[in-house]
Protein backbone atom coordinates (compact mmCIF):
# COMPACT_ATOMS: atom_id res chain seq x y z
CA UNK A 1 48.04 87.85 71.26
CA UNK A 2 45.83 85.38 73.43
CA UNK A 3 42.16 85.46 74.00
CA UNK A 4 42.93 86.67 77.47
CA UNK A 5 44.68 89.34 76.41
CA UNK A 6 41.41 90.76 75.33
CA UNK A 7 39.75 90.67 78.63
CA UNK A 8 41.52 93.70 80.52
CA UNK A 9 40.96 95.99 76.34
CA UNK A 10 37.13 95.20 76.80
CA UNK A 11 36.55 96.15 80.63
CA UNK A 12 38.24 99.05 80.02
CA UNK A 13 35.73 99.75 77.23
CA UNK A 14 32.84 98.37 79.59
CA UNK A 15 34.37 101.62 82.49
CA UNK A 16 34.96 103.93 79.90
CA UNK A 17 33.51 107.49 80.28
CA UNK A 18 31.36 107.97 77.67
CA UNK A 19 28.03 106.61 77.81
CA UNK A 20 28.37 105.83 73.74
CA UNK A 21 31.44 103.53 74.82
CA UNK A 22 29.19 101.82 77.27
CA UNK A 23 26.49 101.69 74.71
CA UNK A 24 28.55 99.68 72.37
CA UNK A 25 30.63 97.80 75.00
CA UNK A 26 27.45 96.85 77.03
CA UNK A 27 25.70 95.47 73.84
CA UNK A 28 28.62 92.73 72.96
CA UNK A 29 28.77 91.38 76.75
CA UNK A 30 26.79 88.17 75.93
CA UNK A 31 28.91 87.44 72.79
CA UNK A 32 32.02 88.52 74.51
CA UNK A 33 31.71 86.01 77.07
CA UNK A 34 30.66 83.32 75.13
CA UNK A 35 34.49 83.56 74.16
CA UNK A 36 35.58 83.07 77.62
CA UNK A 37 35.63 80.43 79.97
CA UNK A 38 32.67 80.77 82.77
CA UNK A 39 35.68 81.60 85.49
CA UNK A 40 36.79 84.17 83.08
CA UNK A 41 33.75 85.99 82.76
CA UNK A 42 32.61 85.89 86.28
CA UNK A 43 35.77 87.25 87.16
CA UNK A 44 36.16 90.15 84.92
CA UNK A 45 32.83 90.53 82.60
CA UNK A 46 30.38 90.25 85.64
CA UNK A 47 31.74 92.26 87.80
CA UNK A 48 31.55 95.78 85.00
CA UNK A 49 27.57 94.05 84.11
CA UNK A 50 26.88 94.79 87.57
CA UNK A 51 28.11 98.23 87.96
CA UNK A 52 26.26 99.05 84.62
CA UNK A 53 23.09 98.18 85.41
CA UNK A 54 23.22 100.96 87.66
CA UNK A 55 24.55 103.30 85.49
CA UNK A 56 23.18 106.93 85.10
CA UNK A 57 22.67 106.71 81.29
CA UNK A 58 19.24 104.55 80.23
CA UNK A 59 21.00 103.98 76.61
CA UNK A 60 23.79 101.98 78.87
CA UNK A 61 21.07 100.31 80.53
CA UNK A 62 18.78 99.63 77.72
CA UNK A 63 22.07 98.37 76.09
CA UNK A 64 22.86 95.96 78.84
CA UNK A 65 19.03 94.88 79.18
CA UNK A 66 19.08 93.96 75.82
CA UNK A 67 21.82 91.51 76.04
CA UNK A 68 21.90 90.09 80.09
CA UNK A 69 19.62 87.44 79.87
CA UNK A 70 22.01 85.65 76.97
CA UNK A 71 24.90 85.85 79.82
CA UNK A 72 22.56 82.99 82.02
CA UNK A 73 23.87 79.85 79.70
CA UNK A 74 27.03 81.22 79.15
CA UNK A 75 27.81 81.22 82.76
CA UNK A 76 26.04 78.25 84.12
CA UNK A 77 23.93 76.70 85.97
CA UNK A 78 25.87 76.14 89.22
CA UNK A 79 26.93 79.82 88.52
CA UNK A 80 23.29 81.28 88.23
CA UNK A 81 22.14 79.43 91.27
CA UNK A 82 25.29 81.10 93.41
CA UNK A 83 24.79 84.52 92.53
CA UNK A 84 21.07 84.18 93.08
CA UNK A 85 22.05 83.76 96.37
CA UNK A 86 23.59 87.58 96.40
């Protein structure tokens, strides 16, 4: 099994139903894309981030809150500056 092989097994956790699968999920984003190349998790990790930072539970977003601001140097700076731009 290859790293990649991981990605698709931990966005489906990320869009999982339950809020506790969020939770958990939501709290290993940072450290989950540290093992991923930038294009990687802009591609796939950013993409569930976003639609959880939204979500209806405040445990999911607490979750995510906690870790988001550790995603910044994992991405990059050309990266940050680009989706400031959004």
């Amino acid at each position: 099994m290859r790293l990649t092989d991981l990605v698709p097994a931990y966005v489906r956790l990320l869009r999982d139903n339950e809020a506790e699968v969020h939770i958990a999920a939501a709290g290993k984003a940072t450290k989950f894309s540290q093992i991923l190349s930038p294009e990687l998790s802009i591609q796939h990790i950013l993409p569930c981030v976003k639609e959880l930072s939204s979500d209806s539970s405040q445990h999911v977003r607490s979750a995510l809150a906690s870790v988001i601001m550790g995603m910044a140097p994992v991405l990059g700076k050309k990266t940050r500056k680009s989706l400031e731009k959004t």
